[in-house]
PDB file of N, CA and C in Angstrom:
ATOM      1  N   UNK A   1      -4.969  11.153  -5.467  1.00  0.00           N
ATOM      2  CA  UNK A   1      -3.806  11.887  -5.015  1.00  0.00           C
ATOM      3  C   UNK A   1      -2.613  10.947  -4.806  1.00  0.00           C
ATOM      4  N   UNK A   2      -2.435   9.834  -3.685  1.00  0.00           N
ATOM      5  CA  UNK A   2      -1.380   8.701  -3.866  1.00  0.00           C
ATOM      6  C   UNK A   2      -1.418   8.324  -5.285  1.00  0.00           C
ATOM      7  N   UNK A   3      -1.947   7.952  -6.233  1.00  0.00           N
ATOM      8  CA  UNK A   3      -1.881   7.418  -7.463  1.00  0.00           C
ATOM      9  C   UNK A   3      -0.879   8.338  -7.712  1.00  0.00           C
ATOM     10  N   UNK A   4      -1.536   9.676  -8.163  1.00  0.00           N
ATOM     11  CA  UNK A   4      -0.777  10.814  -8.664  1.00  0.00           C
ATOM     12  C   UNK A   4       0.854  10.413  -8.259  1.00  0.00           C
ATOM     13  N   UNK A   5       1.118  10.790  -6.953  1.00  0.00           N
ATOM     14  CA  UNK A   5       2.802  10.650  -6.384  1.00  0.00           C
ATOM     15  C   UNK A   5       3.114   9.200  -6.597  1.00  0.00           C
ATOM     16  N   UNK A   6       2.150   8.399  -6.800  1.00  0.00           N
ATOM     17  CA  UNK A   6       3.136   6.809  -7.513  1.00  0.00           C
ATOM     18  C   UNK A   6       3.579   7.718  -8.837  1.00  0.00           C
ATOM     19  N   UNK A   7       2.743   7.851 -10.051  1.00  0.00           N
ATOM     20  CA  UNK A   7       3.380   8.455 -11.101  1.00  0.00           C
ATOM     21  C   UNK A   7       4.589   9.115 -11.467  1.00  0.00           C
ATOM     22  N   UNK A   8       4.327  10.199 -10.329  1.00  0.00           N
ATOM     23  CA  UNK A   8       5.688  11.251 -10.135  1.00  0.00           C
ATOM     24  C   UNK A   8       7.068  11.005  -9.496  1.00  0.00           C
ATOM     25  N   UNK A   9       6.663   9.944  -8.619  1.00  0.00           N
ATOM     26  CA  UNK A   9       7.528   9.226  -8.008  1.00  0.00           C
ATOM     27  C   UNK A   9       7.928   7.838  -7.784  1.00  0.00           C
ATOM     28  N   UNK A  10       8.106   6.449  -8.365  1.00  0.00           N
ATOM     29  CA  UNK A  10       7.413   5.578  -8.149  1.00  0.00           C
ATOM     30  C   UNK A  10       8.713   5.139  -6.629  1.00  0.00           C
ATOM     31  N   UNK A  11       9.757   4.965  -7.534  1.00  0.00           N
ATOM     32  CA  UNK A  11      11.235   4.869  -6.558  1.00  0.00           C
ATOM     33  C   UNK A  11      11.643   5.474  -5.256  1.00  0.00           C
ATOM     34  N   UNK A  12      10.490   6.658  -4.882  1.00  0.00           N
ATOM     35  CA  UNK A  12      10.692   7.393  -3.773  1.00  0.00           C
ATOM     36  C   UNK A  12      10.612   6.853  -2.689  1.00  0.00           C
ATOM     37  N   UNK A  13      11.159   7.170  -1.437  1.00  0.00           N
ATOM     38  CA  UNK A  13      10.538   6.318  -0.302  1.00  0.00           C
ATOM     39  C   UNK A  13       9.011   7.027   0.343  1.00  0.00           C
ATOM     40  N   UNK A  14       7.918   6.013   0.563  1.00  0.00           N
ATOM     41  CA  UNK A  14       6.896   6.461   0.486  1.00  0.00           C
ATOM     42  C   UNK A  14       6.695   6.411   2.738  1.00  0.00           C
ATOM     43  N   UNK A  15       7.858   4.777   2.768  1.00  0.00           N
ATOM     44  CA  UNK A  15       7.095   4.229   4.276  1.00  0.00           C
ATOM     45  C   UNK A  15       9.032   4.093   4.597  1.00  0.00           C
ATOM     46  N   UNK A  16       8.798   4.323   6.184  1.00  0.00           N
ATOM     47  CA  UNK A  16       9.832   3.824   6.691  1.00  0.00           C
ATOM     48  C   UNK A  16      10.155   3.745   7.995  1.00  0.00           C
ATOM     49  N   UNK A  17      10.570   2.079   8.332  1.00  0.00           N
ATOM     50  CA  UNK A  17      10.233   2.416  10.065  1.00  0.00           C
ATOM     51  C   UNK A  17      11.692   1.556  10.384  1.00  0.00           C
ATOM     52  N   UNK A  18      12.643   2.598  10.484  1.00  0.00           N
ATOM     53  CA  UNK A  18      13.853   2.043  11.421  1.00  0.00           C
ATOM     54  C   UNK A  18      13.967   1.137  12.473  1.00  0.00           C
ATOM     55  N   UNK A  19      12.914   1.808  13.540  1.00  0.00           N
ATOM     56  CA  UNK A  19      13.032   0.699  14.578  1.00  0.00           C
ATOM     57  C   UNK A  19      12.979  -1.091  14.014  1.00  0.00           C
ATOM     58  N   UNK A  20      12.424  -0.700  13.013  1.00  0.00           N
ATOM     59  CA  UNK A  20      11.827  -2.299  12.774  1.00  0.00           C
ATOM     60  C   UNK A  20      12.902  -2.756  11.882  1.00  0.00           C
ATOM     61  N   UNK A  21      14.054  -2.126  11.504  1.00  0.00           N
ATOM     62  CA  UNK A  21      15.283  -3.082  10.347  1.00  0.00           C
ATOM     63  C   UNK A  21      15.154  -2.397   8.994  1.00  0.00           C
ATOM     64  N   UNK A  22      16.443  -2.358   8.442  1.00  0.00           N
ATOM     65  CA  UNK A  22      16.662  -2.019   7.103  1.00  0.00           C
ATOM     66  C   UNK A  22      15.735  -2.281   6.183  1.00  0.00           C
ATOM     67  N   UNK A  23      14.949  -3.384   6.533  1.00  0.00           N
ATOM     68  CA  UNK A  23      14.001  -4.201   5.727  1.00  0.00           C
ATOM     69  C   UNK A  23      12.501  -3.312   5.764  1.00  0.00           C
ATOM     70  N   UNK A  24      12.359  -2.407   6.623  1.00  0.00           N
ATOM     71  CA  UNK A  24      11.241  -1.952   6.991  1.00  0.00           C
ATOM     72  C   UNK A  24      11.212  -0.858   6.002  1.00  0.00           C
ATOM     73  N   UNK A  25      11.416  -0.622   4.919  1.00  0.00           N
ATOM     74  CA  UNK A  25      10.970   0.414   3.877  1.00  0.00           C
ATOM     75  C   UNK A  25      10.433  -0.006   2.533  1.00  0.00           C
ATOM     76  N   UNK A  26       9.076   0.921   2.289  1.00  0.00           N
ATOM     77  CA  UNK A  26       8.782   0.588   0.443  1.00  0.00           C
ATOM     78  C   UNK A  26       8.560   2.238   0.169  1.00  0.00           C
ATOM     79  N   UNK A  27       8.910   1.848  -1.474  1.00  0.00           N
ATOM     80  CA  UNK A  27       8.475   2.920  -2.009  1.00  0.00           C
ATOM     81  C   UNK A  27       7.206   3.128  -2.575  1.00  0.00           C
ATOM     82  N   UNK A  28       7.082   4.119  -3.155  1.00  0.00           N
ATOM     83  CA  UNK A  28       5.463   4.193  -3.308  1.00  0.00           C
ATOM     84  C   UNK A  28       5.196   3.219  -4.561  1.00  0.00           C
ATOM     85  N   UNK A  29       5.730   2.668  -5.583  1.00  0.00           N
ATOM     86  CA  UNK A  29       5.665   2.158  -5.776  1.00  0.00           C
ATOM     87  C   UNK A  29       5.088   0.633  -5.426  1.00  0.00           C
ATOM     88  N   UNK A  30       5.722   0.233  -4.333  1.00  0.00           N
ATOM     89  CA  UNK A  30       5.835  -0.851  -3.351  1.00  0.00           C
ATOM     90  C   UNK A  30       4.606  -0.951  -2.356  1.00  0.00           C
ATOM     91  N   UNK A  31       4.564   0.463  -2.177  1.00  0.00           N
ATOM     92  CA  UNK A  31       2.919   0.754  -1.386  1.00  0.00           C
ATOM     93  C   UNK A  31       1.934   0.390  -2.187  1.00  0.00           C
ATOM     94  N   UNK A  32       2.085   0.699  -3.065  1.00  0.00           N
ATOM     95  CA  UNK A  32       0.885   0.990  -3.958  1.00  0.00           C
ATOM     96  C   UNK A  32       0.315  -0.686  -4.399  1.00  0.00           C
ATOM     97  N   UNK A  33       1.486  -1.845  -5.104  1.00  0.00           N
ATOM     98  CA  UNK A  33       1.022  -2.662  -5.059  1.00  0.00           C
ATOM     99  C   UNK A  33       1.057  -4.001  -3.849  1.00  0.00           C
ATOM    100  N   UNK A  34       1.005  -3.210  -2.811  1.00  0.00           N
ATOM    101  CA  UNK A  34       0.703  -3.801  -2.004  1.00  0.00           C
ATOM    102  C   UNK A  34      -0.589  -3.609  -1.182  1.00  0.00           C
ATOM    103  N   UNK A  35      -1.338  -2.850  -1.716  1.00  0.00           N
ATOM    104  CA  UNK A  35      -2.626  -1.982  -1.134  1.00  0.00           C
ATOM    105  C   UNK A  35      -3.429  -2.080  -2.234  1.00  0.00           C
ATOM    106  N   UNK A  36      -3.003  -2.776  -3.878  1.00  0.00           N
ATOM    107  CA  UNK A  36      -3.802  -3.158  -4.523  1.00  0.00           C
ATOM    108  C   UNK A  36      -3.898  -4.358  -4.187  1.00  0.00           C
ATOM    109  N   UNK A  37      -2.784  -5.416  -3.529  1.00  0.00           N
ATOM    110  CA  UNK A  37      -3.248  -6.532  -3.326  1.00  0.00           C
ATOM    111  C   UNK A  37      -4.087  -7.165  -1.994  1.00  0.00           C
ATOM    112  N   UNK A  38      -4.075  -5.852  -1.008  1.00  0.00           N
ATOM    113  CA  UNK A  38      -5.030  -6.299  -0.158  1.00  0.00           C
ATOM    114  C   UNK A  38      -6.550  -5.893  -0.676  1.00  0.00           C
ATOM    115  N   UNK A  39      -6.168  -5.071  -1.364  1.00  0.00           N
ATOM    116  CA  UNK A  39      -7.757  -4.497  -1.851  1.00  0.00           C
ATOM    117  C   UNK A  39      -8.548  -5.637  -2.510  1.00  0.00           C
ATOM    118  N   UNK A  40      -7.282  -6.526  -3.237  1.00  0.00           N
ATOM    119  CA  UNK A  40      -8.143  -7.475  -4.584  1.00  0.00           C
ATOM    120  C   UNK A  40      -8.289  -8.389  -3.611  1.00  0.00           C
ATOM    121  N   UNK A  41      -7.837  -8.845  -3.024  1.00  0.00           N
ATOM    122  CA  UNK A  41      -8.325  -9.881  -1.841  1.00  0.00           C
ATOM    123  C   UNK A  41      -9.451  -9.549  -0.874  1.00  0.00           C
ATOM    124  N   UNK A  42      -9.935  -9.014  -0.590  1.00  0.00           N
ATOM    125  CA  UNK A  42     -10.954  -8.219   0.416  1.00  0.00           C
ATOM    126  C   UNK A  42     -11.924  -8.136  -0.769  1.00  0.00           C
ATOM    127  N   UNK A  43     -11.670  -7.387  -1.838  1.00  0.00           N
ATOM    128  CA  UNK A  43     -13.020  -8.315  -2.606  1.00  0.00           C
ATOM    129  C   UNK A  43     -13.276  -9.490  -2.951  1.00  0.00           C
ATOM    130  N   UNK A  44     -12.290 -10.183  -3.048  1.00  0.00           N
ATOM    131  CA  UNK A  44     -12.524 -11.544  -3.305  1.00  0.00           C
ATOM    132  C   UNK A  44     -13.455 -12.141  -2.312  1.00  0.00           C
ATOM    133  N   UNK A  45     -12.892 -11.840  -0.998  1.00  0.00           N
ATOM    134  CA  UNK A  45     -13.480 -12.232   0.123  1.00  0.00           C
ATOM    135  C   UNK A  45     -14.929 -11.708   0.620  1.00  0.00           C
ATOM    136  N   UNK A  46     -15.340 -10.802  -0.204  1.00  0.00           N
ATOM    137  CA  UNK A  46     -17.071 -10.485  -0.236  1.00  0.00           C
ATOM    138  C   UNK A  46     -16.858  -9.364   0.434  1.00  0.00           C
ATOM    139  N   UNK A  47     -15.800  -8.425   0.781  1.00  0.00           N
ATOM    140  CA  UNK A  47     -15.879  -6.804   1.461  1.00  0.00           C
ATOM    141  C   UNK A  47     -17.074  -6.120   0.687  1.00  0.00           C
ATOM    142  N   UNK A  48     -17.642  -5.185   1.084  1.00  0.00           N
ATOM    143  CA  UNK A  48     -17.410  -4.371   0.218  1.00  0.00           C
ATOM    144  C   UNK A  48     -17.630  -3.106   1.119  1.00  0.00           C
ATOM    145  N   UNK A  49     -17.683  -1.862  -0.160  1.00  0.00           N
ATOM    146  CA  UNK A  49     -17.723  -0.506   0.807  1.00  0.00           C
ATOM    147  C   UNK A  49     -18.796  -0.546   1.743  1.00  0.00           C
ATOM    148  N   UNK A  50     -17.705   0.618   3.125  1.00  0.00           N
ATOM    149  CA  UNK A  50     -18.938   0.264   3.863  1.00  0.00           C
ATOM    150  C   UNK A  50     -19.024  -0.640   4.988  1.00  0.00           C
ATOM    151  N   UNK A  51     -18.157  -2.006   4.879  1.00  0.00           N
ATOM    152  CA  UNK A  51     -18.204  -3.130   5.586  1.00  0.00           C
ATOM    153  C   UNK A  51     -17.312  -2.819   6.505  1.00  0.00           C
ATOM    154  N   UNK A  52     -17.351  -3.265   7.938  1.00  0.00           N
ATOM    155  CA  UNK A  52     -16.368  -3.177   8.827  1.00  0.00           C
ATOM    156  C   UNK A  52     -15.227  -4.108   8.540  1.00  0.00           C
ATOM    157  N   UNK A  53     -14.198  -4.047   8.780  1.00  0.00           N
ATOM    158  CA  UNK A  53     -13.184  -5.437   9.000  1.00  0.00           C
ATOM    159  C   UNK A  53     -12.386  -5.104  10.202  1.00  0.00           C
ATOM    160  N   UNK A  54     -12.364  -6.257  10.970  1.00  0.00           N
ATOM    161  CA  UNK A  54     -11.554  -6.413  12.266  1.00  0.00           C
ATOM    162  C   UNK A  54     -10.244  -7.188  11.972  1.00  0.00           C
TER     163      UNK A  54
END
């Protein structure tokens, strides 16, 4: 479903947190490879499904 609205949208704003500065927004785009790059790291690091992380 997020995949899907990256497709449809990539430029959209997906996140946005004022309090925190102009700087505090991505689009889904921006989400997206940033949640592939914690993902590829967390496997790297031996996660896998299933595993807790603190």
């Amino acid at each position: 479903l997020f995949e899907e609205q990256v497709d449809r949208s990539p430029d959209a704003p997906a996140l946005s947190a004022p309090e925190a500065g102009a700087d505090a927004r991505l689009t889904y785009r921006e989400l997206d490879e940033r949640a592939n790059r914690l993902a590829r790291w967390l496997v790297a690091a031996g996660v896998a499904p299933g595993d807790r992380v603190a």
